[in-house]
PDB file of N, CA and C in Angstrom:
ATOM      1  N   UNK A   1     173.222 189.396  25.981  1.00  0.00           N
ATOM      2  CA  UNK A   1     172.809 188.664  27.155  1.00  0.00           C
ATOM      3  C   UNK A   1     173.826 187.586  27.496  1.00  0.00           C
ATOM      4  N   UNK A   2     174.046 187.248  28.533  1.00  0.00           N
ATOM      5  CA  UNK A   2     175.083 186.389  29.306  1.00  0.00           C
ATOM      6  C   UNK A   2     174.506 185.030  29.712  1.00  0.00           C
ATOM      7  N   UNK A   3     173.319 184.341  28.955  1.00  0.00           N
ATOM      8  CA  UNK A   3     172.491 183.570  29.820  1.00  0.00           C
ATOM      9  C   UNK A   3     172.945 182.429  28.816  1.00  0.00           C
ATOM     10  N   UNK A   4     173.566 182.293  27.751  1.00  0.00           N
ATOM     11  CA  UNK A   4     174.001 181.621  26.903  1.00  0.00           C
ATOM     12  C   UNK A   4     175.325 181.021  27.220  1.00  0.00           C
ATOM     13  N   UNK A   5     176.232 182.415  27.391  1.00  0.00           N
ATOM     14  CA  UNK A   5     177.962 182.045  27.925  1.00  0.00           C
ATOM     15  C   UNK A   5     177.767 181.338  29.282  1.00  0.00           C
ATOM     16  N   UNK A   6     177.007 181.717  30.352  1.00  0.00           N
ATOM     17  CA  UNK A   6     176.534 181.211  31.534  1.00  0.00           C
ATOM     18  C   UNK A   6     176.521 179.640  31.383  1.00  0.00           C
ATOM     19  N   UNK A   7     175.472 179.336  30.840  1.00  0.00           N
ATOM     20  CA  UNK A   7     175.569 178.072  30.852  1.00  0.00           C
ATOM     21  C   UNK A   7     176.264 176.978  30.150  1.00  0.00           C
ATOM     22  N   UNK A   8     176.749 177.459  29.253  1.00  0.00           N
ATOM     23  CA  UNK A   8     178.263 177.145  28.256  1.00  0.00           C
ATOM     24  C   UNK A   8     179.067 176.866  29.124  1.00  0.00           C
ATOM     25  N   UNK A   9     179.745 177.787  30.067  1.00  0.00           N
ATOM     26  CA  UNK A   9     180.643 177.563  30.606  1.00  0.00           C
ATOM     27  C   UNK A   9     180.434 176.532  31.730  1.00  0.00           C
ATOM     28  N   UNK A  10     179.394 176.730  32.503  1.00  0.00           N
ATOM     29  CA  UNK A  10     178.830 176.094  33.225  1.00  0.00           C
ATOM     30  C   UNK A  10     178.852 174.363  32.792  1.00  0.00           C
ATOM     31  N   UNK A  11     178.537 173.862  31.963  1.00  0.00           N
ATOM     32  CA  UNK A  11     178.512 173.183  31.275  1.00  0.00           C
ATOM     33  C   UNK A  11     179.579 171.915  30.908  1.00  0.00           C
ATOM     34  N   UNK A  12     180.510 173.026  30.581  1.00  0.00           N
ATOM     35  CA  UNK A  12     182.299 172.663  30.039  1.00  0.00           C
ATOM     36  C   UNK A  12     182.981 172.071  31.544  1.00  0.00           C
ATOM     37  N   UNK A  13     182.317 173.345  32.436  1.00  0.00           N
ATOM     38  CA  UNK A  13     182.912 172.987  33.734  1.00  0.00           C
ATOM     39  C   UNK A  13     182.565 171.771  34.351  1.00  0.00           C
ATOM     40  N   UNK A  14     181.022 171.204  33.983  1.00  0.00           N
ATOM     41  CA  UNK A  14     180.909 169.698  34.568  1.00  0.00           C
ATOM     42  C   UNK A  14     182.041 168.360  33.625  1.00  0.00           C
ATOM     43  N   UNK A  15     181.868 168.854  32.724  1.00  0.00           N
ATOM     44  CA  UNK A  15     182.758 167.970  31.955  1.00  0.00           C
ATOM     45  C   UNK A  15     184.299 168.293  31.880  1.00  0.00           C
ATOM     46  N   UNK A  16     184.330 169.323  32.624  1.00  0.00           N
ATOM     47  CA  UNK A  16     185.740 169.003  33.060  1.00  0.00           C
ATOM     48  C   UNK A  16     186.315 169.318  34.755  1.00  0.00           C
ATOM     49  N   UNK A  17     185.764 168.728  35.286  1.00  0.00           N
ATOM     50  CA  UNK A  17     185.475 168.732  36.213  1.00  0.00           C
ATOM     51  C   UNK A  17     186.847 169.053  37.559  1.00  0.00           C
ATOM     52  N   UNK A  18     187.782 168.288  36.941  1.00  0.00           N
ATOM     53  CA  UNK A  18     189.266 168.500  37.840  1.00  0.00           C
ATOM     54  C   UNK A  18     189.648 169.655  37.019  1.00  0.00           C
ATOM     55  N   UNK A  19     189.018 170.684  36.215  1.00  0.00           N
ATOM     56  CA  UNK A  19     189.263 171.807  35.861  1.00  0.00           C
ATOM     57  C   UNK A  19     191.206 171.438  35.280  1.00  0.00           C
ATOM     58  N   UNK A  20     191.474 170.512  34.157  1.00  0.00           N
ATOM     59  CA  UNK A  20     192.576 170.293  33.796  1.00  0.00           C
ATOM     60  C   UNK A  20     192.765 170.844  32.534  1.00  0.00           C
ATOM     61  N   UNK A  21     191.800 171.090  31.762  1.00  0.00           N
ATOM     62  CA  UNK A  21     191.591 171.204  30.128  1.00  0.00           C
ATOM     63  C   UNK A  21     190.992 172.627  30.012  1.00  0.00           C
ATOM     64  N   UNK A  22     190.770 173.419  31.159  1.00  0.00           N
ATOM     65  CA  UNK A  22     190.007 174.537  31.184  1.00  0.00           C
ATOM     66  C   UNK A  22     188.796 174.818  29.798  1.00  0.00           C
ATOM     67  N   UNK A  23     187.541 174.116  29.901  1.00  0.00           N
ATOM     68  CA  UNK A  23     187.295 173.870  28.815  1.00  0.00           C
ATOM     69  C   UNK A  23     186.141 175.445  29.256  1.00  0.00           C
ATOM     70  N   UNK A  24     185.873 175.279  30.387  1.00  0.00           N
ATOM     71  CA  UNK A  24     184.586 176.184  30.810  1.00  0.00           C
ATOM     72  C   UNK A  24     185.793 177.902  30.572  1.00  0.00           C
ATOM     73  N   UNK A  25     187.021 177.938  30.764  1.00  0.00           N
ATOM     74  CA  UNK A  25     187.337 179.479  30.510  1.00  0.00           C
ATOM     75  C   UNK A  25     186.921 180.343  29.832  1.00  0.00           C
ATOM     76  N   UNK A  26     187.133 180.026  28.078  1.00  0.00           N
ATOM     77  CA  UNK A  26     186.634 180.848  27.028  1.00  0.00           C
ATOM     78  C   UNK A  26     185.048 180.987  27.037  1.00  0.00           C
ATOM     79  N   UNK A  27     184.289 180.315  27.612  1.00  0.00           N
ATOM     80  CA  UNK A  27     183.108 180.828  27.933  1.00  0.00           C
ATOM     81  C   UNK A  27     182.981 181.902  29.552  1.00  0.00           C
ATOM     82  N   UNK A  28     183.623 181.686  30.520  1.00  0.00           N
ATOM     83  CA  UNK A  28     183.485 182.687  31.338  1.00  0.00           C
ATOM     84  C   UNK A  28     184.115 183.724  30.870  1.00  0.00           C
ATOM     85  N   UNK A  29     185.115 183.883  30.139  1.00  0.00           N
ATOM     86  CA  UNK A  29     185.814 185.150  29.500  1.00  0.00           C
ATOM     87  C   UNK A  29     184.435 185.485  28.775  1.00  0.00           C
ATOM     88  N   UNK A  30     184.062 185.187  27.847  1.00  0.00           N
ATOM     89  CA  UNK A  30     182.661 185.622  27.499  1.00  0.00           C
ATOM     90  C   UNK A  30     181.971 186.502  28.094  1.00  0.00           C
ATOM     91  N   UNK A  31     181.546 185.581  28.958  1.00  0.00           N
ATOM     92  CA  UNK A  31     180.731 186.116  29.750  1.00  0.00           C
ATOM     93  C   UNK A  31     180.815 187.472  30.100  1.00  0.00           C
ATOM     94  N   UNK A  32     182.055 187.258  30.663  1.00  0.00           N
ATOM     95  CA  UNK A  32     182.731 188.912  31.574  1.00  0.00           C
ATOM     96  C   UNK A  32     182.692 189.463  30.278  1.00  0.00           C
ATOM     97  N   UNK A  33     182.909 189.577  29.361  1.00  0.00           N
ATOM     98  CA  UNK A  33     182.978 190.469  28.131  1.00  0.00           C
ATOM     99  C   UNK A  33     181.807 191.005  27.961  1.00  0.00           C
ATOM    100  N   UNK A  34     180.700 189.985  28.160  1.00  0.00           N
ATOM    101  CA  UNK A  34     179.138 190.637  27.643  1.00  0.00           C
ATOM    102  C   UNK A  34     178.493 191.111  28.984  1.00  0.00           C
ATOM    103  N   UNK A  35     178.611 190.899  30.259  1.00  0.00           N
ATOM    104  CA  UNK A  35     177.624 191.496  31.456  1.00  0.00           C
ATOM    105  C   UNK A  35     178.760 192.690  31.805  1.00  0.00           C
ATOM    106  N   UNK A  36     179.759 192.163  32.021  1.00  0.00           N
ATOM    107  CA  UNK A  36     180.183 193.013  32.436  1.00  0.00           C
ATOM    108  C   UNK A  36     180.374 194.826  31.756  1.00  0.00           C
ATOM    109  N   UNK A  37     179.469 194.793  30.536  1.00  0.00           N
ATOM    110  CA  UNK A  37     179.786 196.086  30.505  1.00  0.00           C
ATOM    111  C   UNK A  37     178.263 196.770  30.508  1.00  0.00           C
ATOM    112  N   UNK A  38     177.575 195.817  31.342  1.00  0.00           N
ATOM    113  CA  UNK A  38     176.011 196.506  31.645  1.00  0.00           C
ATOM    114  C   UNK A  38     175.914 196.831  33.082  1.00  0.00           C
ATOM    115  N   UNK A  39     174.896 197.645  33.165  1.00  0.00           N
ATOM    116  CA  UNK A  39     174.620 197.551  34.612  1.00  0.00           C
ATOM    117  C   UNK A  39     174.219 196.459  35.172  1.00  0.00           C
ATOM    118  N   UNK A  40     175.106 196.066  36.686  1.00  0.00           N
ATOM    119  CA  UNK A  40     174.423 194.783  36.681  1.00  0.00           C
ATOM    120  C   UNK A  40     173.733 194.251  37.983  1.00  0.00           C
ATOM    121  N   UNK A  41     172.976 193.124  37.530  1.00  0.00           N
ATOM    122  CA  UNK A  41     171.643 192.860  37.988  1.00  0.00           C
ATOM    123  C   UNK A  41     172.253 192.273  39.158  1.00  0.00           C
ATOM    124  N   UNK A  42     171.693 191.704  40.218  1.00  0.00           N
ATOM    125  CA  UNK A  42     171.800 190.466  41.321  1.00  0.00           C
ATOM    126  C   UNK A  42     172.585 188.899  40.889  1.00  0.00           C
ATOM    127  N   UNK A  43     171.552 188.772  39.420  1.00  0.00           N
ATOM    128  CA  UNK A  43     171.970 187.650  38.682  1.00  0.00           C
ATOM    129  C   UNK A  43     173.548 188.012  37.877  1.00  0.00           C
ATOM    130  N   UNK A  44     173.878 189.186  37.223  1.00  0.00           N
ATOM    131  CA  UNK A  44     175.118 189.601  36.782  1.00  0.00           C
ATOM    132  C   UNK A  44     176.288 189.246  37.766  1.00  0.00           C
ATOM    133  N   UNK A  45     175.867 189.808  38.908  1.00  0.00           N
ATOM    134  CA  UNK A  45     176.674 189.795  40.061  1.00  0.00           C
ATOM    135  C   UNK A  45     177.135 188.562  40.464  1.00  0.00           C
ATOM    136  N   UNK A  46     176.301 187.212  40.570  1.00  0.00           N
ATOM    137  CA  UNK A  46     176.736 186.224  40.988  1.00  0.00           C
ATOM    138  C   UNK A  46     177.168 185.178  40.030  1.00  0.00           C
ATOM    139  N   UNK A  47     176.629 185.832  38.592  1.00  0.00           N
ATOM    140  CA  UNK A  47     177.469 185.335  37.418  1.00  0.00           C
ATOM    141  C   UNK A  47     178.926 185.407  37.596  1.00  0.00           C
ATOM    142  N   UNK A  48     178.992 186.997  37.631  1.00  0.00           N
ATOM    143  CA  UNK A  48     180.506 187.364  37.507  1.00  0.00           C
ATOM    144  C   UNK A  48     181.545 186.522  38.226  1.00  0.00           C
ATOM    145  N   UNK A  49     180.947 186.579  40.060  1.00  0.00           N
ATOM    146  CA  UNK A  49     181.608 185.973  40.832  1.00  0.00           C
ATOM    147  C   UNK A  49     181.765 184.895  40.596  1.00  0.00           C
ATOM    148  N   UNK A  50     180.976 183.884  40.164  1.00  0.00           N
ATOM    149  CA  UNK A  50     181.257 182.746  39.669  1.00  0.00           C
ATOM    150  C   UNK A  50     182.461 182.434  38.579  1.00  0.00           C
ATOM    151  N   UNK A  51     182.446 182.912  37.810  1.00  0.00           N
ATOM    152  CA  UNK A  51     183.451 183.736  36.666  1.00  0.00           C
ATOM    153  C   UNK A  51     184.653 183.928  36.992  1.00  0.00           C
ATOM    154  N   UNK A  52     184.702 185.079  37.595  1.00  0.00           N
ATOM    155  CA  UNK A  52     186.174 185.544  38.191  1.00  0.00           C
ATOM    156  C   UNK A  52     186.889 183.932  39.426  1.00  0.00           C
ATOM    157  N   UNK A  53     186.242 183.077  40.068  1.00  0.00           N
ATOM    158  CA  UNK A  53     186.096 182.751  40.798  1.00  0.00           C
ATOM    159  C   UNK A  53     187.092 181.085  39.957  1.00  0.00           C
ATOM    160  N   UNK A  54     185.918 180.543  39.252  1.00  0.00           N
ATOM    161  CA  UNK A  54     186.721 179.852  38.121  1.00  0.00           C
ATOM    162  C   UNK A  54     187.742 180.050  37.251  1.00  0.00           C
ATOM    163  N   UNK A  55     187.941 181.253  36.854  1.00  0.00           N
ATOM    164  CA  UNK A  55     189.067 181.312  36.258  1.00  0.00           C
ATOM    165  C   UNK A  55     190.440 181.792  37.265  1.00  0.00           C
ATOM    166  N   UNK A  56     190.309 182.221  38.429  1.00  0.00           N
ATOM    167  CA  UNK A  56     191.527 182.295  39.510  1.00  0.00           C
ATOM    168  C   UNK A  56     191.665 181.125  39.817  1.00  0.00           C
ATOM    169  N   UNK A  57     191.457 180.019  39.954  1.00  0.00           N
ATOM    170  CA  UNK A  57     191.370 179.073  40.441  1.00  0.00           C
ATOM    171  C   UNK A  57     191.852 178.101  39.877  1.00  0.00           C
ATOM    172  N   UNK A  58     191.307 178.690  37.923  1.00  0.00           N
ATOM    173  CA  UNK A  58     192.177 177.515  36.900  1.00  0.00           C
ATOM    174  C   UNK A  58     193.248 178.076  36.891  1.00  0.00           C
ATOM    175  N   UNK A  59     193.631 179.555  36.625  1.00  0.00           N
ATOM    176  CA  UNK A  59     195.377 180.313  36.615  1.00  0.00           C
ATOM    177  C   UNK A  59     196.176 179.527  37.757  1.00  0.00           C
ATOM    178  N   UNK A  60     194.962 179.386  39.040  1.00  0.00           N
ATOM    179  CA  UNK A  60     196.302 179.054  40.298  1.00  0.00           C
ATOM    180  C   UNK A  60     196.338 177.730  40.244  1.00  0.00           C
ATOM    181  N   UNK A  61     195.772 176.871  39.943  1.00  0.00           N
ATOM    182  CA  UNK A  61     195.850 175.408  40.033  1.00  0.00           C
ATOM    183  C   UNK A  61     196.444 174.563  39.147  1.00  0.00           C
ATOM    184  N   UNK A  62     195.787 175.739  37.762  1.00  0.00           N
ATOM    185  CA  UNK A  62     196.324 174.531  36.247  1.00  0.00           C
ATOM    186  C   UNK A  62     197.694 174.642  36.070  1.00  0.00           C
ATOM    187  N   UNK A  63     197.365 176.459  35.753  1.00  0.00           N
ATOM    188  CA  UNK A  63     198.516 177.047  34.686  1.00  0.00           C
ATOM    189  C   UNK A  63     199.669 177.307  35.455  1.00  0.00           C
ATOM    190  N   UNK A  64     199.111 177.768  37.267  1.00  0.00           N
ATOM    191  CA  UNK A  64     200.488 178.204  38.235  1.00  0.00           C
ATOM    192  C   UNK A  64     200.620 179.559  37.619  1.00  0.00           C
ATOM    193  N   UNK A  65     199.900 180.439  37.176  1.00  0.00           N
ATOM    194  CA  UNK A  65     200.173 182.056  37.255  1.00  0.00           C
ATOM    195  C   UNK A  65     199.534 182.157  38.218  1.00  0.00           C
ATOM    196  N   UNK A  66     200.152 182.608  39.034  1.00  0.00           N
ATOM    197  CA  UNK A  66     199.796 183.399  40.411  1.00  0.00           C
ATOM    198  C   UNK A  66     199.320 184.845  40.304  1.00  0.00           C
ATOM    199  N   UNK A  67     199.570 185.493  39.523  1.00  0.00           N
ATOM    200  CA  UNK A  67     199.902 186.770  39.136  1.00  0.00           C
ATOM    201  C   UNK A  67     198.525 187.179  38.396  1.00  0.00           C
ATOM    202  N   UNK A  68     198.020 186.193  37.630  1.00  0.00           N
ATOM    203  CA  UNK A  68     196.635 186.519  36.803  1.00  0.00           C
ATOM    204  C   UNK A  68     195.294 185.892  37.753  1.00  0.00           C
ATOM    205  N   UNK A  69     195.855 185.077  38.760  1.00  0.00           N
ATOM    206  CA  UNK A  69     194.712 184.058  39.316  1.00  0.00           C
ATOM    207  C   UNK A  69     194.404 185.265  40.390  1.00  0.00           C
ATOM    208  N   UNK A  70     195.605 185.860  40.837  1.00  0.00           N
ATOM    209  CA  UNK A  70     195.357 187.155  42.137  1.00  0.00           C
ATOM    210  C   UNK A  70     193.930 188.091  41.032  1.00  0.00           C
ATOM    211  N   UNK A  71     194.890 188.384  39.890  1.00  0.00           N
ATOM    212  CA  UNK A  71     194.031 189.837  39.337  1.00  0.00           C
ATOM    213  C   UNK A  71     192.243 188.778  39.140  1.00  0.00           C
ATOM    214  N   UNK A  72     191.969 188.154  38.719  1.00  0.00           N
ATOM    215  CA  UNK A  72     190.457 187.535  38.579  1.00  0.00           C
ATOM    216  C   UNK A  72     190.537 187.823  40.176  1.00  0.00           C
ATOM    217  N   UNK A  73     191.039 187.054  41.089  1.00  0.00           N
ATOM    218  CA  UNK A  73     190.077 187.176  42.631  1.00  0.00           C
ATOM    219  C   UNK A  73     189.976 188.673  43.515  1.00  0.00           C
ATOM    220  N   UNK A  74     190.805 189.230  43.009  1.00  0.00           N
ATOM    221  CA  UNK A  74     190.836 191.033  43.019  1.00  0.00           C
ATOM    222  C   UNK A  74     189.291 191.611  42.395  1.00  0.00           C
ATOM    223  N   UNK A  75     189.134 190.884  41.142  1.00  0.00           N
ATOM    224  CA  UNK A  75     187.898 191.396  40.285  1.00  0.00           C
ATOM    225  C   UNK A  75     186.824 190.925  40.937  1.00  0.00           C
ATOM    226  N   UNK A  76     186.825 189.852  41.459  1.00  0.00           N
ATOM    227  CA  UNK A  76     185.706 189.174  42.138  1.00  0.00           C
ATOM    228  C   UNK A  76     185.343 189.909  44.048  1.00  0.00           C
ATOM    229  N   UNK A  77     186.390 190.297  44.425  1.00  0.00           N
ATOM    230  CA  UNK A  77     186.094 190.928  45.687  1.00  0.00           C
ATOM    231  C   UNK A  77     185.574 192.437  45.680  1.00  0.00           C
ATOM    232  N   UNK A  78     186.209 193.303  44.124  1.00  0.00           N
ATOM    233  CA  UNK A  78     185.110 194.304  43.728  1.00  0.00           C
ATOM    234  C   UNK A  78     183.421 194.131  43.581  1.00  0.00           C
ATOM    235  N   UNK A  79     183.331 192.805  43.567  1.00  0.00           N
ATOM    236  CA  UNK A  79     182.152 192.763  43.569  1.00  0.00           C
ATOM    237  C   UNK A  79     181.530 191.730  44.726  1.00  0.00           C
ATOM    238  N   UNK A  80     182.356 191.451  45.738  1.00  0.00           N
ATOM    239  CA  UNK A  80     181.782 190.471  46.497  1.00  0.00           C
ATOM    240  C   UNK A  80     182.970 191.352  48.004  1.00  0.00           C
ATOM    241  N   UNK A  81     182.956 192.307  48.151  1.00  0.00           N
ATOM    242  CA  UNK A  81     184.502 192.513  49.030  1.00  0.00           C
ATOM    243  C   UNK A  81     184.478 192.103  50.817  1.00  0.00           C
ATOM    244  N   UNK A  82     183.043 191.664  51.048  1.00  0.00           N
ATOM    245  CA  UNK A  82     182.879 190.717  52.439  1.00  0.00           C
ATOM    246  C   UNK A  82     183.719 189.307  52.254  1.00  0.00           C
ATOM    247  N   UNK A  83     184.079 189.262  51.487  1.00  0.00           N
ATOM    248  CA  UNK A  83     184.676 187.312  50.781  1.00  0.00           C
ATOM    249  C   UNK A  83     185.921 187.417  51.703  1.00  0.00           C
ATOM    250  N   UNK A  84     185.824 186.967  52.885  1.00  0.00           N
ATOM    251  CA  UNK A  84     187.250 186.427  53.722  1.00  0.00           C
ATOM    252  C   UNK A  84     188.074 185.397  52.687  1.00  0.00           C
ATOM    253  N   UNK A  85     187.643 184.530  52.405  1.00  0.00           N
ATOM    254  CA  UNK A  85     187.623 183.376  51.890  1.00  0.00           C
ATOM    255  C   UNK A  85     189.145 183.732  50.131  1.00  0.00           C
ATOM    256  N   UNK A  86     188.269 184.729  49.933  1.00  0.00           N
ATOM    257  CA  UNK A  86     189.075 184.899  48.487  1.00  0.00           C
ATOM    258  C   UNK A  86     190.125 186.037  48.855  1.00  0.00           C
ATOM    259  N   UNK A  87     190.355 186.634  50.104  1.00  0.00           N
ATOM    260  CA  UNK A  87     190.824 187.480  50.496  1.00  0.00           C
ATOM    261  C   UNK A  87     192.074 186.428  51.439  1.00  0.00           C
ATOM    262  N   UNK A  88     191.609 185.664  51.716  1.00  0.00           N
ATOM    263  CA  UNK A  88     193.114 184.788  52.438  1.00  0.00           C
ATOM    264  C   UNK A  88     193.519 183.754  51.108  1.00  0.00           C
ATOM    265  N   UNK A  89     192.599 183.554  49.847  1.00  0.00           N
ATOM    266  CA  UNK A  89     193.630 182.992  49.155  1.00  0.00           C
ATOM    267  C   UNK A  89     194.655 184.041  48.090  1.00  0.00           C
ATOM    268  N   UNK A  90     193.816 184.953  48.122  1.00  0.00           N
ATOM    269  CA  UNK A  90     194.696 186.124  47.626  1.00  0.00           C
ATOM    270  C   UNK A  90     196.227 186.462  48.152  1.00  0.00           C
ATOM    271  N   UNK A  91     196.196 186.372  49.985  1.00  0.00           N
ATOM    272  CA  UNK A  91     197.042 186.031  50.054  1.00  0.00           C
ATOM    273  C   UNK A  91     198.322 184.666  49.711  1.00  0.00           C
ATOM    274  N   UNK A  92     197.679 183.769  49.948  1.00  0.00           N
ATOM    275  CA  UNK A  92     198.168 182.740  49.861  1.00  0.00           C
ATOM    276  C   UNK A  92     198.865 182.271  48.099  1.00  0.00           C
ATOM    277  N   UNK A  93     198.352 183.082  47.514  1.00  0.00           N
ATOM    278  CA  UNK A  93     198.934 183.423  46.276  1.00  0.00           C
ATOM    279  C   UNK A  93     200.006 184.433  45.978  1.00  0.00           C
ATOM    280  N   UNK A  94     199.512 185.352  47.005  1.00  0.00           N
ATOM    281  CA  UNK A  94     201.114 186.563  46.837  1.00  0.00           C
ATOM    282  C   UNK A  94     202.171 185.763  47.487  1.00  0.00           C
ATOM    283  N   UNK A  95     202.163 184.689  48.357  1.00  0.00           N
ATOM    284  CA  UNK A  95     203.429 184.004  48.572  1.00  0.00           C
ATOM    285  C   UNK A  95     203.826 182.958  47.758  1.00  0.00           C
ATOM    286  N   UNK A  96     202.807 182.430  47.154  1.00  0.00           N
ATOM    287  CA  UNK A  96     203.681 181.684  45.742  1.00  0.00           C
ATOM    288  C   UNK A  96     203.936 182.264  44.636  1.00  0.00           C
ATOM    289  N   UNK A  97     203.452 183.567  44.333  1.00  0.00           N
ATOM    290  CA  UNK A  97     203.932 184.165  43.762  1.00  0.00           C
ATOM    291  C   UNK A  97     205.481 185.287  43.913  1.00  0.00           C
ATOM    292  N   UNK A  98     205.785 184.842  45.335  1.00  0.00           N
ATOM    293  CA  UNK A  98     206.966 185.435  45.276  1.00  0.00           C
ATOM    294  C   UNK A  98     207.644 184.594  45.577  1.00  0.00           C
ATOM    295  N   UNK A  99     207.537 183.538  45.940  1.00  0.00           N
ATOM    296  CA  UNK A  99     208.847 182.617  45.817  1.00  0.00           C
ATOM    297  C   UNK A  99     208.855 181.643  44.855  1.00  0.00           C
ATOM    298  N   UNK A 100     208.061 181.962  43.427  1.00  0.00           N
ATOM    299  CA  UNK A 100     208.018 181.726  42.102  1.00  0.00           C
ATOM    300  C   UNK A 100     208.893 183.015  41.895  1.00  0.00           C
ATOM    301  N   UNK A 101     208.915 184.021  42.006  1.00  0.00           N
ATOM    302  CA  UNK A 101     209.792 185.505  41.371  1.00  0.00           C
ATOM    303  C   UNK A 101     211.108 185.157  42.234  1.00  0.00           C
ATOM    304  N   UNK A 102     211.197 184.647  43.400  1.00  0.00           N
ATOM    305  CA  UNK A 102     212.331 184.742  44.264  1.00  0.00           C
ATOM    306  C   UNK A 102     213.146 183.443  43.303  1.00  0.00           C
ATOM    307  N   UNK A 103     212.965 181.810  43.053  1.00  0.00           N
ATOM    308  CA  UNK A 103     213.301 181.228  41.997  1.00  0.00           C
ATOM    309  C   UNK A 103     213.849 181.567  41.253  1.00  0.00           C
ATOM    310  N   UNK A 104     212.515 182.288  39.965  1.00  0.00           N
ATOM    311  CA  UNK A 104     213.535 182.473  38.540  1.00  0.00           C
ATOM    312  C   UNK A 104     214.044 183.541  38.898  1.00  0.00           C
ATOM    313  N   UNK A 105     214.635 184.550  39.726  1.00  0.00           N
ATOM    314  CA  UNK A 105     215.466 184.688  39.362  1.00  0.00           C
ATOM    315  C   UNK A 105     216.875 184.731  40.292  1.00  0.00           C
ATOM    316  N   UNK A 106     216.728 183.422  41.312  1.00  0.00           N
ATOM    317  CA  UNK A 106     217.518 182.490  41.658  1.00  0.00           C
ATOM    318  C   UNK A 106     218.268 181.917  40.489  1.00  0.00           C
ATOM    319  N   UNK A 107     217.822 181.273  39.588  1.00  0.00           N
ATOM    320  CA  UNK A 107     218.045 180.455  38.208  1.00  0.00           C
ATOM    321  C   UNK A 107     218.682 181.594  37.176  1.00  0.00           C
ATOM    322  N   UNK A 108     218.192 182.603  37.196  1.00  0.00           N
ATOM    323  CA  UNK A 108     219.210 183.487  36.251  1.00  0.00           C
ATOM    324  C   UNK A 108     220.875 184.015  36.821  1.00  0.00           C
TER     325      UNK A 108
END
């Protein structure tokens, strides 16, 4: 059951609130580990999105992988694929992600 990692993460995420320390991740990774391999409910569904949703968000904000923050909001529009919203930052990530690739290897 996911109702444990849910609020774990949930949790981590108030206390870390500018999402700097990613404390709520290893519990949404959880999560996705345990619902995601059930059939899933209404509540699964908006778990997940929540999930995928937070962790694109810590890749694009904290860490600056563009590249892993796309693949979570990719996972999240499989299950939400009306989302304008995660669909223009998707874009907005394939362009920092290529003029992060256009850079390094400017620098090499």
């Amino acid at each position: 059951q996911g109702f444990g990692y849910y609020w774990r993460a949930r949790s981590n995420a108030v206390l870390d609130s500018a999402v700097e320390k990613g404390l709520a991740v290893p519990h949404y990774v959880k999560l996705i580990e345990v619902i995601g391999k059930d059939t899933l409910t209404s509540t699964d569904k908006k778990w997940l999105k929540e999930a995928y949703g937070y962790l694109g968000s810590y890749e694009a904000n904290t860490e600056k992988d563009y590249p892993e923050a796309i693949s979570y909001f990719e996972k999240l529009l499989e299950i939400d694929p009306s989302n304008e919203t995660v669909v223009k930052n998707i874009r907005i990530l394939e362009k920092y992600a290529d003029v992060k690739n256009k850079d390094a290897n400017d620098s090499n």
